[in-house]
Protein backbone atom coordinates (compact mmCIF):
# COMPACT_ATOMS: atom_id res chain seq x y z
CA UNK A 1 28.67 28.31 -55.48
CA UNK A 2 29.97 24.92 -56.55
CA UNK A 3 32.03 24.56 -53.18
CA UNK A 4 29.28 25.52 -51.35
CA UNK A 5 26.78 22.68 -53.06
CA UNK A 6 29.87 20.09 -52.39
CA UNK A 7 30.01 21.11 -48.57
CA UNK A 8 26.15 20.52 -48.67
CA UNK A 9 26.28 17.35 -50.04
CA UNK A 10 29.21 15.92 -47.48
CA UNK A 11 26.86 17.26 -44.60
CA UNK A 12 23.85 15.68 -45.41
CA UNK A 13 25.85 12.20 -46.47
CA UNK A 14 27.47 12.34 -42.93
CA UNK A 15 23.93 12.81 -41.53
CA UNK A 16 22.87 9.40 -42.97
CA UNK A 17 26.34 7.58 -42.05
CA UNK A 18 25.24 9.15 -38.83
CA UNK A 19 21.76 7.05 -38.96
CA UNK A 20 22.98 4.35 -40.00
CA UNK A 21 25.92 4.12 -36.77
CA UNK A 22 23.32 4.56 -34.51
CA UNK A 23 21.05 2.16 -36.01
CA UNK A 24 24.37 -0.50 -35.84
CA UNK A 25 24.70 0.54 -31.97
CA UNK A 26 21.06 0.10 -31.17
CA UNK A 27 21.27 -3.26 -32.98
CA UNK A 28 25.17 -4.42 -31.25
CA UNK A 29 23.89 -2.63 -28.35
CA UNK A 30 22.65 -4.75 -25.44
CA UNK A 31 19.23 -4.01 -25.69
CA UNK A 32 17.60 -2.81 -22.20
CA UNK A 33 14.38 -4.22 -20.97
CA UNK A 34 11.32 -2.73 -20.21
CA UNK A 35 12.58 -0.90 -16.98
CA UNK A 36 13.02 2.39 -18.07
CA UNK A 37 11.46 5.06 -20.36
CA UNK A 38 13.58 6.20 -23.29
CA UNK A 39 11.60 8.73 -25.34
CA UNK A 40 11.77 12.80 -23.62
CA UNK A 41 11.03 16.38 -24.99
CA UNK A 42 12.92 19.15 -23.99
CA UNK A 43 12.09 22.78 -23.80
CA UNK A 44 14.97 25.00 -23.33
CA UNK A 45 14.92 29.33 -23.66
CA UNK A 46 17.54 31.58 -22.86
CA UNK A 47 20.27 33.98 -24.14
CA UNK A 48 23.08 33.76 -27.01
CA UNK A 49 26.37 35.34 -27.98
CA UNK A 50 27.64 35.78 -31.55
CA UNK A 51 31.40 35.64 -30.91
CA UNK A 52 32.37 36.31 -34.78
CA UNK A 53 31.83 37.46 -37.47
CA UNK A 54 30.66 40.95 -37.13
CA UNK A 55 31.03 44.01 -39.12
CA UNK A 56 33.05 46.95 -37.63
CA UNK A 57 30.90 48.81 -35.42
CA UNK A 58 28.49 45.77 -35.14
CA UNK A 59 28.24 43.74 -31.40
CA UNK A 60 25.47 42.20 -29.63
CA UNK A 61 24.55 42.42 -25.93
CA UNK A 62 26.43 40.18 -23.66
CA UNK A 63 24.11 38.37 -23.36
CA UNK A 64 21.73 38.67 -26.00
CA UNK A 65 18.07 37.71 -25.99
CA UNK A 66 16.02 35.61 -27.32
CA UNK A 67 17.36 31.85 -27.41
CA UNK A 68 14.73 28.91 -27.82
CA UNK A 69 15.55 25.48 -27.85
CA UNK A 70 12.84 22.39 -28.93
CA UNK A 71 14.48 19.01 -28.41
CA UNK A 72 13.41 15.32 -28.99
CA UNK A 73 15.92 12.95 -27.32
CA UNK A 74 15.61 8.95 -27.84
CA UNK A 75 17.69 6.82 -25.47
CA UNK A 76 19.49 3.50 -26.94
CA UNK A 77 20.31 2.70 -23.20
CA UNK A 78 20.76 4.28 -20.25
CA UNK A 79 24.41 5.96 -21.60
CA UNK A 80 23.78 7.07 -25.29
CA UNK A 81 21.19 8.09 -26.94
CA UNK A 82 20.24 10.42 -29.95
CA UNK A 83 18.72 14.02 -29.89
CA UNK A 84 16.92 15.84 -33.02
CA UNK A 85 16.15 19.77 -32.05
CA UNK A 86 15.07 23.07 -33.60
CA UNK A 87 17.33 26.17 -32.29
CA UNK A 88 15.90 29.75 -32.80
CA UNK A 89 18.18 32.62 -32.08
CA UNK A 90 17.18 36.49 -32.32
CA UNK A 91 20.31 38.86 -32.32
CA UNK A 92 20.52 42.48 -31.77
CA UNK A 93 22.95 45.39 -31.46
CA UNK A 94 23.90 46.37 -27.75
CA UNK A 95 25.05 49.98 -26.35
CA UNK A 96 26.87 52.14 -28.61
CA UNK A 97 26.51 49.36 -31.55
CA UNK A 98 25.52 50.47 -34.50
CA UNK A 99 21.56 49.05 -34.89
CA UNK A 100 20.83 45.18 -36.52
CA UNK A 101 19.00 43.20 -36.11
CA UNK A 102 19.34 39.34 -37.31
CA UNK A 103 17.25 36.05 -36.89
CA UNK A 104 19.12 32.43 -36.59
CA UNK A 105 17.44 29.20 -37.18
CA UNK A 106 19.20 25.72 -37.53
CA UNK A 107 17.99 22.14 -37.10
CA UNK A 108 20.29 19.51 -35.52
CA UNK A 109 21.00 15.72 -35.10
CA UNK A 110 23.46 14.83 -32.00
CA UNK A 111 24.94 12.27 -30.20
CA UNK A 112 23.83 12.22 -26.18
CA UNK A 113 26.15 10.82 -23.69
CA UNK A 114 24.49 10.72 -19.76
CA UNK A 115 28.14 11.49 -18.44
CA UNK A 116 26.41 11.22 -15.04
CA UNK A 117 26.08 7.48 -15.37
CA UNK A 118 29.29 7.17 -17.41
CA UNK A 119 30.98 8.77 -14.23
CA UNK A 120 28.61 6.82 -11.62
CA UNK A 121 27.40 10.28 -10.52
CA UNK A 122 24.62 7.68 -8.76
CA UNK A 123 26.98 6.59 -5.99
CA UNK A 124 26.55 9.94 -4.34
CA UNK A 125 23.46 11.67 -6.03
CA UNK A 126 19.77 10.81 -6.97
CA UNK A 127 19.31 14.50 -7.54
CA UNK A 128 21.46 15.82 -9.99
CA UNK A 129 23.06 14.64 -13.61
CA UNK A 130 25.36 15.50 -16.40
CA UNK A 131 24.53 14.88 -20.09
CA UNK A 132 26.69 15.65 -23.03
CA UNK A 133 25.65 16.73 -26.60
CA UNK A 134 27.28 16.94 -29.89
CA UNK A 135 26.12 16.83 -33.60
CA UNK A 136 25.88 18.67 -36.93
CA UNK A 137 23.25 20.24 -38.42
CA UNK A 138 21.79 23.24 -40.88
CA UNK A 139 21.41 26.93 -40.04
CA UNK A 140 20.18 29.77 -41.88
CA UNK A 141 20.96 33.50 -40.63
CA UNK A 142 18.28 36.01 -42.09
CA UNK A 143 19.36 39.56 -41.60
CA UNK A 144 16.73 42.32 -41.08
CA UNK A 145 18.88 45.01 -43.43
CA UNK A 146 22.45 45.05 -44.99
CA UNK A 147 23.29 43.41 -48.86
CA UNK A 148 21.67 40.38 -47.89
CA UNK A 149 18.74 41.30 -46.06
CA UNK A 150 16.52 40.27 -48.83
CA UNK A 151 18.33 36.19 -48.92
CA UNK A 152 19.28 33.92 -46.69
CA UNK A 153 22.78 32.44 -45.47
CA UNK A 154 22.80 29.03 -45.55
CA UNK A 155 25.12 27.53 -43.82
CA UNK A 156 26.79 24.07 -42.06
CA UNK A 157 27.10 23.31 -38.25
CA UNK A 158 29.07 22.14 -35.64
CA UNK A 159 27.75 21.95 -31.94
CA UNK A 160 28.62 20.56 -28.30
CA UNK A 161 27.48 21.30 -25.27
CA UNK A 162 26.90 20.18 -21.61
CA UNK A 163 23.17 20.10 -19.96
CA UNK A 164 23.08 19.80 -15.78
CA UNK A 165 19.99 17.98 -14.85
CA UNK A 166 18.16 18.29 -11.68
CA UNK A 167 15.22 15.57 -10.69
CA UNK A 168 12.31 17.32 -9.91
CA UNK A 169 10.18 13.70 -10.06
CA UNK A 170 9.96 10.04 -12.17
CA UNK A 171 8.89 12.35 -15.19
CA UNK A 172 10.25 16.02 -15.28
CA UNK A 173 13.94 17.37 -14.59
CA UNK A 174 15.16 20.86 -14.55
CA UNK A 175 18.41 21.71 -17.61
CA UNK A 176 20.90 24.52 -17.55
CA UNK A 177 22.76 23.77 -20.78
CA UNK A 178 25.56 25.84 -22.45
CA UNK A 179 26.02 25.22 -26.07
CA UNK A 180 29.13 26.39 -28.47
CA UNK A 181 28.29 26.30 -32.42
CA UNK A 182 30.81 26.44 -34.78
CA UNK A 183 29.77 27.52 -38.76
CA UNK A 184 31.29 26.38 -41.72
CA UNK A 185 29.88 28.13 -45.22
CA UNK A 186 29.03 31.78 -43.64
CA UNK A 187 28.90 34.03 -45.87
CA UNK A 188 27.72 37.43 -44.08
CA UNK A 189 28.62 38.33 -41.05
CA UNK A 190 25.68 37.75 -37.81
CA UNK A 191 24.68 41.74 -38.44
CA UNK A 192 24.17 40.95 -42.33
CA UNK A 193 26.33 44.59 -43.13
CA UNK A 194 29.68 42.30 -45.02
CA UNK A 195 31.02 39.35 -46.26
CA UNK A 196 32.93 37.14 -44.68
CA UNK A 197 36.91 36.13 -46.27
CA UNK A 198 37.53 33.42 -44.57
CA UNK A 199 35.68 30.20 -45.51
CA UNK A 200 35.57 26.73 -43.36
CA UNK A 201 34.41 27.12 -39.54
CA UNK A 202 35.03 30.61 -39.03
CA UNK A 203 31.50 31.38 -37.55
CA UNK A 204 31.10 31.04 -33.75
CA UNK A 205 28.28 31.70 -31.05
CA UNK A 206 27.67 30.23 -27.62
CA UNK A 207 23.87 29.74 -26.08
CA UNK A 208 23.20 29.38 -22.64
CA UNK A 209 19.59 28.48 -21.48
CA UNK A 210 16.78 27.17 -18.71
CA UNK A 211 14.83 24.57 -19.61
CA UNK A 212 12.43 21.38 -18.65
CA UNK A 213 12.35 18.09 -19.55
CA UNK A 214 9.39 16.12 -19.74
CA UNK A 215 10.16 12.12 -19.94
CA UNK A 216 7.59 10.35 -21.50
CA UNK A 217 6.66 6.47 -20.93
CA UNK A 218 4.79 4.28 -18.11
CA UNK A 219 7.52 2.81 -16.75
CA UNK A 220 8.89 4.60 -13.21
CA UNK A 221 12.22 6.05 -14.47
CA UNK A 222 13.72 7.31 -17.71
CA UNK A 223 16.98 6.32 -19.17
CA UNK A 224 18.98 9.40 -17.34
CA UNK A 225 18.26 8.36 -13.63
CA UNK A 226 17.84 4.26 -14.77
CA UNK A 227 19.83 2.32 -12.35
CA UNK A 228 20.42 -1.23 -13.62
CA UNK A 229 21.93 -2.70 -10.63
CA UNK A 230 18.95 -1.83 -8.69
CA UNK A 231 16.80 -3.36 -10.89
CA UNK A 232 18.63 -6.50 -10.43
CA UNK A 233 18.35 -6.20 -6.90
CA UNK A 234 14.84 -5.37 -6.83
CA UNK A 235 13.82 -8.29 -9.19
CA UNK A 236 15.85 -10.68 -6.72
CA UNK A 237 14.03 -9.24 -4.04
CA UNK A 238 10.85 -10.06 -6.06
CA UNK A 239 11.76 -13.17 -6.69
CA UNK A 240 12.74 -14.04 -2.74
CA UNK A 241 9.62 -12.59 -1.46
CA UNK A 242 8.01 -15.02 -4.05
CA UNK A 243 9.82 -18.14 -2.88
CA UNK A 244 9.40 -17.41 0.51
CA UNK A 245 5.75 -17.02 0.19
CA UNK A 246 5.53 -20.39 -1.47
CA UNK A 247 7.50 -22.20 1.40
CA UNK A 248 5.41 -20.56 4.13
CA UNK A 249 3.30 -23.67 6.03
CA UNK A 250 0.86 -21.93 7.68
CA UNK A 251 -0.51 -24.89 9.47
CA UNK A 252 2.87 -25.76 10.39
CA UNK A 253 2.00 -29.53 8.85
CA UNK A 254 5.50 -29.95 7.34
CA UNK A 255 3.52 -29.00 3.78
CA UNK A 256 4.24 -25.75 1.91
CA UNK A 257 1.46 -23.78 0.86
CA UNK A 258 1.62 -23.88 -2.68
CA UNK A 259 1.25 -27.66 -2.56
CA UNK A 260 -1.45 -27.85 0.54
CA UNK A 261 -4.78 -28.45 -0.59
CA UNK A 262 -5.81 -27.92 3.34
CA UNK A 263 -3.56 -25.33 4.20
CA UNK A 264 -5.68 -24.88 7.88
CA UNK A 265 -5.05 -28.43 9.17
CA UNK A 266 -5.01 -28.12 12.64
CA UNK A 267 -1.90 -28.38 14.61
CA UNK A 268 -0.64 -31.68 15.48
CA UNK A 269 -3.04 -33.61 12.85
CA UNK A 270 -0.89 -35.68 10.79
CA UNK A 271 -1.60 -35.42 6.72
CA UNK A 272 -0.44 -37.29 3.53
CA UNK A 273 1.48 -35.42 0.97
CA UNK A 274 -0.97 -32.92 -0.33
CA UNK A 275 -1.49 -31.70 3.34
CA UNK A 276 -5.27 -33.01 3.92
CA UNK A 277 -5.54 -34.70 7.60
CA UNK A 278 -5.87 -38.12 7.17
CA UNK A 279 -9.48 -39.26 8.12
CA UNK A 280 -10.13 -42.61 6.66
CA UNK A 281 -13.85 -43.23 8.01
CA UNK A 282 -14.24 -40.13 6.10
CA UNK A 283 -16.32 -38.46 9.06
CA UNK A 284 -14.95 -34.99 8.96
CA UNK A 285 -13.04 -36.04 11.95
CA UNK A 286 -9.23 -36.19 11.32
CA UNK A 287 -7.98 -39.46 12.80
CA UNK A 288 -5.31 -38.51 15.08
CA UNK A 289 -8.22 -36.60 16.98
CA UNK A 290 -11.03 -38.56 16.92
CA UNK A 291 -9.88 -41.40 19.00
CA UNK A 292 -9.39 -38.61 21.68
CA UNK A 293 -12.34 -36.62 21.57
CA UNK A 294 -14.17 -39.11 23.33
CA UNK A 295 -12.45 -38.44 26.34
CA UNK A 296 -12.58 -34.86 26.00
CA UNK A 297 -16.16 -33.77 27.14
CA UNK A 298 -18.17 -33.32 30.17
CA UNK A 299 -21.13 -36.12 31.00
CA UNK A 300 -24.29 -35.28 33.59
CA UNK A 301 -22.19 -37.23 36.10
CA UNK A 302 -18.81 -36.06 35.99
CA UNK A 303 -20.79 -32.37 36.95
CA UNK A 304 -22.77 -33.47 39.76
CA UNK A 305 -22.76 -31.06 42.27
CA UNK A 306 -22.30 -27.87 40.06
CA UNK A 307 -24.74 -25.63 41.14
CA UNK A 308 -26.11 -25.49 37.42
CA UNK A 309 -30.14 -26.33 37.70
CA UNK A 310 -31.15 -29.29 35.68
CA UNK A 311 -29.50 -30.42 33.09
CA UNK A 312 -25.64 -29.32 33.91
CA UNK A 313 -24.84 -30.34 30.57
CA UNK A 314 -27.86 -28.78 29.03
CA UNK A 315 -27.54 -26.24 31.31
CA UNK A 316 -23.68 -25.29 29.79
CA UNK A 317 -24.37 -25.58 26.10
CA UNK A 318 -27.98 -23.27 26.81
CA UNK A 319 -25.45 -20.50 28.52
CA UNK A 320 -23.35 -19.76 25.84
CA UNK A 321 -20.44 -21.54 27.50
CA UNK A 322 -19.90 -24.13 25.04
CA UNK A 323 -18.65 -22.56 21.63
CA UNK A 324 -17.01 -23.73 18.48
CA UNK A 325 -14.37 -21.18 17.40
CA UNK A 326 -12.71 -20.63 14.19
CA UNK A 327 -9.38 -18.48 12.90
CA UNK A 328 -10.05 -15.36 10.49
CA UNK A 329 -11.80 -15.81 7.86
CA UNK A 330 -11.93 -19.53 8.10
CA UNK A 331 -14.64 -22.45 8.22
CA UNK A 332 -12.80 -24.86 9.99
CA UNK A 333 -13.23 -25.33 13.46
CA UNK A 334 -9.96 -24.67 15.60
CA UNK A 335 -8.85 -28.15 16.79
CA UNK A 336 -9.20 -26.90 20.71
CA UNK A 337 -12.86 -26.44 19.68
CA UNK A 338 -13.63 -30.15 19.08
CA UNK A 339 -14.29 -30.55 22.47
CA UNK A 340 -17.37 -28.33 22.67
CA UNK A 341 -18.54 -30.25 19.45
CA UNK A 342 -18.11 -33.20 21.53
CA UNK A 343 -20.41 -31.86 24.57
CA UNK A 344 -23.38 -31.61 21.94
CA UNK A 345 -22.34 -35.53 20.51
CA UNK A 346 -23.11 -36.11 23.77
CA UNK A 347 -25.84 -34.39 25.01
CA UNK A 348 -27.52 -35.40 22.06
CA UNK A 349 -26.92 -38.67 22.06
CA UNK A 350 -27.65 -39.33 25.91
CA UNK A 351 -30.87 -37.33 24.55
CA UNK A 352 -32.73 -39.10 21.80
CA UNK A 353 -35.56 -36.75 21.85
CA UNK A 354 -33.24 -33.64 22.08
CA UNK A 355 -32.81 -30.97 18.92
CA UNK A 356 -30.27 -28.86 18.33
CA UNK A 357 -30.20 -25.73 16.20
CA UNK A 358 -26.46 -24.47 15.21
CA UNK A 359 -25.78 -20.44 15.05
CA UNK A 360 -22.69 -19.13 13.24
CA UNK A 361 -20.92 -15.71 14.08
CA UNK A 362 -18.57 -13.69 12.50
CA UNK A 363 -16.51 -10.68 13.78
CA UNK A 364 -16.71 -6.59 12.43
CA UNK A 365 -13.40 -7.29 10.40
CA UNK A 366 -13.89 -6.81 5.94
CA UNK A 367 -17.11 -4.65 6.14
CA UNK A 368 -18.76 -6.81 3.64
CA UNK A 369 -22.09 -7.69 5.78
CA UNK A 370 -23.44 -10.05 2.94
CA UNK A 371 -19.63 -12.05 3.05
CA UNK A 372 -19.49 -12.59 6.80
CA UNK A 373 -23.19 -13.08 6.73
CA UNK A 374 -22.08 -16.04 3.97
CA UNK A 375 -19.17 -16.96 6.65
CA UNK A 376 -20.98 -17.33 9.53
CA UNK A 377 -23.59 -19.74 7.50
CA UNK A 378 -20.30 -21.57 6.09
CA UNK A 379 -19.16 -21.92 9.98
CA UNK A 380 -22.59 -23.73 11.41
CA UNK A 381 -22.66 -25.54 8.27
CA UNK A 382 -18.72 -27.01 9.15
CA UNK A 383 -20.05 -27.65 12.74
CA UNK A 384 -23.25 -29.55 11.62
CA UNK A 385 -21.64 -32.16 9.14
CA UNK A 386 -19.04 -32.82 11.64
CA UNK A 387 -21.99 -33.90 14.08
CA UNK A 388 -23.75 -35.55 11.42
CA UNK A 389 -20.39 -37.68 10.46
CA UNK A 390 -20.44 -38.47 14.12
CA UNK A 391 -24.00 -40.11 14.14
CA UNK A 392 -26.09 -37.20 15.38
CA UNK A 393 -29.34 -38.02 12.72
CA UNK A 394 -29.47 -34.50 10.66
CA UNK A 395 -33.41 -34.12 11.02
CA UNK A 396 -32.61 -33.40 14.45
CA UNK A 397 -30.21 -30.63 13.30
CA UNK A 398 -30.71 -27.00 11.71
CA UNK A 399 -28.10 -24.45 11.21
CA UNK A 400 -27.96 -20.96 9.88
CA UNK A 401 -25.55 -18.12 9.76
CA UNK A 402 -26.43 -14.67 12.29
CA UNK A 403 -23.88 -12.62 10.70
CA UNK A 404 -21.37 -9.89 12.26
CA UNK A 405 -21.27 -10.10 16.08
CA UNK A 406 -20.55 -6.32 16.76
CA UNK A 407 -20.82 -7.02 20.77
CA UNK A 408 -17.20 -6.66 21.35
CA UNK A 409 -14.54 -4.20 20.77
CA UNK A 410 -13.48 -4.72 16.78
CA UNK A 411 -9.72 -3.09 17.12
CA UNK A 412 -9.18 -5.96 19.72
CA UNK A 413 -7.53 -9.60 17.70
CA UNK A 414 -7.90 -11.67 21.12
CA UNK A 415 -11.98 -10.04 21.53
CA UNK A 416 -12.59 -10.56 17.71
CA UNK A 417 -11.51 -13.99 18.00
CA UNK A 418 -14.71 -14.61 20.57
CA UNK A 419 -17.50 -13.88 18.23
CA UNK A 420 -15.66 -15.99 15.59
CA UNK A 421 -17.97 -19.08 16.56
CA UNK A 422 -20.81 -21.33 16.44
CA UNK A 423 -23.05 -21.51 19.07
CA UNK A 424 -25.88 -24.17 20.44
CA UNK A 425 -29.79 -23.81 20.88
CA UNK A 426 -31.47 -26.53 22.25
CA UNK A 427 -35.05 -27.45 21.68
């Protein structure tokens, strides 16, 4: 009875030097980052063998039922971690064995190894995986009938095992584990009917069992399947795609985006070093295209002899041929579109009595009717203190947005791009 307190007492002590190792490799460890879930629970059932001892005339099935198996595994990384399960074990007699009948119940702590990773299983599988288990632990065997039916056998344990793994998804993988435990302490034999003579690790029994395990955590992958060279790549990647996207100069001004404060200059303006055109009247009109937009416009004499009726130049802007057009979801005119802004400068201006009211469009793209109604009110708005800046008095000017023009086909870029506009009425 002594002995058998002393071999207690050593278990339980190597149990907490066992804590306290792991606690020293989770701290010397290098500690993972947030990429990968270590907590899981694992639910295992299946069939046993008791190899030995047994009574004369005692023997189980090969295999026996019932085996259960409840697991809690915490990863320190993704190549060892530390598992605490409950193992319940049912034994009976088979064919031409005398009858027993016996119940098994131990509690474990192990060691995990994910051999898989440890052998870089991931070079030619995503699917499957090899973990490896060992640890001691406490069992007690309670015997249905025989001298000890009435008490308990307490006794010490041994275990290892191997568990496949198959990936059924980020969260769940399917286990076939076998399991050998070794006993130290037994006193009765598995059927309960004798004693045992030989003390140390004489008891042995395999397990074999099915099982699922459920990984638990937000991030995308547990511990098992955590691949830390893709992560690397993958936050490169990131970081590329991020330094690309701050280079990109979408007005292709020689500015990157992230330091444009007018990333839609139009092509061929020149700008200063925060990417806004230069206009130093401060007319709306960026310089390097005002000088030239004088030349760029049709007067009453240079259509003389268009069959037009009137007015040509009236005539034009009344027809819908003279437009201001913008890019996608912009409010800046497109630089070609200056010109039709300069037909109305002049029109207006070789007409002092002339109004003009300004109608903004936009296309079917976004679906929000009170946005591109907003948009197309932004867009007449643009056009009208561009005229204004270019001496066209403002009570001679109105403008308001007309919302989505759905005249055209909305699946078609270059037929979207025509309702994208701002239009003249004259009065």
């Amino acid at each position: 009875m002594i002995m058998k307190k002393l071999m207690y007492t050593s278990l339980f002590v190597g149990l907490f030097a066992t804590g306290i190792t792991a606690q020293e490799m989770n701290t010397t460890a290098e500690v993972p980052g947030p990429n990968f879930n270590k907590w899981s629970i694992e639910v295992n059932g299946g069939v046993n063998k008791p190899l030995r001892p047994l009574a004369g005339g005692y023997y189980s099935n090969t295999p026996d039922f019932l085996h259960l198996d409840l697991g809690v595994r915490y990863m320190l990384n993704e190549k060892f971690g530390l598992k605490l399960d409950f193992g319940y074990d049912k034994f009976e007699g088979g064919k031409n064995s005398l009858d027993f009948e016996s119940k098994y119940y131990r509690f474990d702590l192990q060691g995990v190894a994910n051999l898989g990773r440890i052998m870089n299983w991931e070079t030619w599988t995503k699917t499957f995986n090899l973990l490896g288990h060992a640890g001691v632990g406490y069992s007690s065997l309670s015997p249905d009938q025989g001298p000890i039916s009435d008490d308990n056998d307490a006794m010490a344990n041994i275990m290892a095992g191997l568990t496949a793994q198959v990936r059924l998804g980020n969260h769940v993988a399917l286990t076939a584990d076998v399991t050998g435990i070794g006993h130290a302490l037994q006193d009765r034999t598995f059927d309960g009917m004798n004693k045992t003579n030989v003390r140390g690790f004489n008891g042995m029994m395999m397990t074999a069992s099915l099982g699922l395990t459920f990984y638990l955590g937000k991030a995308q992958h547990h511990a098992d399947w955590y691949l830390r060279e893709n992560d690397a790549l993958n936050n490169l990647a990131t970081r590329v795609d991020d330094i690309e996207g701050m280079l990109q100069d979408t007005d292709r001004d020689g500015i990157p985006d992230y330091l444009d404060q007018e990333p839609n200059t139009p092509t061929g303006v020149s700008v200063d070093r925060f990417g806004k055109a230069n206009d130093l009247n401060e007319n709306g009109v960026p310089d390097d295209l005002e000088g030239a937009l004088d030349m760029r416009y049709a007067s009453k004499e240079s259509l003389d002899g268009l069959d037009t009726g009137g007015d040509p130049v009236k005539k034009l802007i009344e027809n819908g041929y003279v437009n201001v057009y913008f890019g996608f979801n912009s409010s800046k005119p497109a630089v070609y579109s200056f010109d039709a802004i300069n037909y109305l400068v002049k029109y207006m201006n070789e007409n002092p009595s002339a109004q003009a009211e300004l109608l903004g469009y936009s296309d079917e793209i976004g679906g929000d009717n009170e946005y591109n109604t907003t948009l197309s009110e932004r867009r007449a708005k643009a056009v009208y203190d561009i005229l204004v800046s270019s001496g066209v008095d403002e009570s001679r000017l109105s403008y308001s947005g007309q919302g989505v023009d759905s005249s055209v086909d909305k699946e078609s870029a270059n037929a979207r791009q025509i309702v994208r506009r701002v239009t003249f009425k004259l009065k």
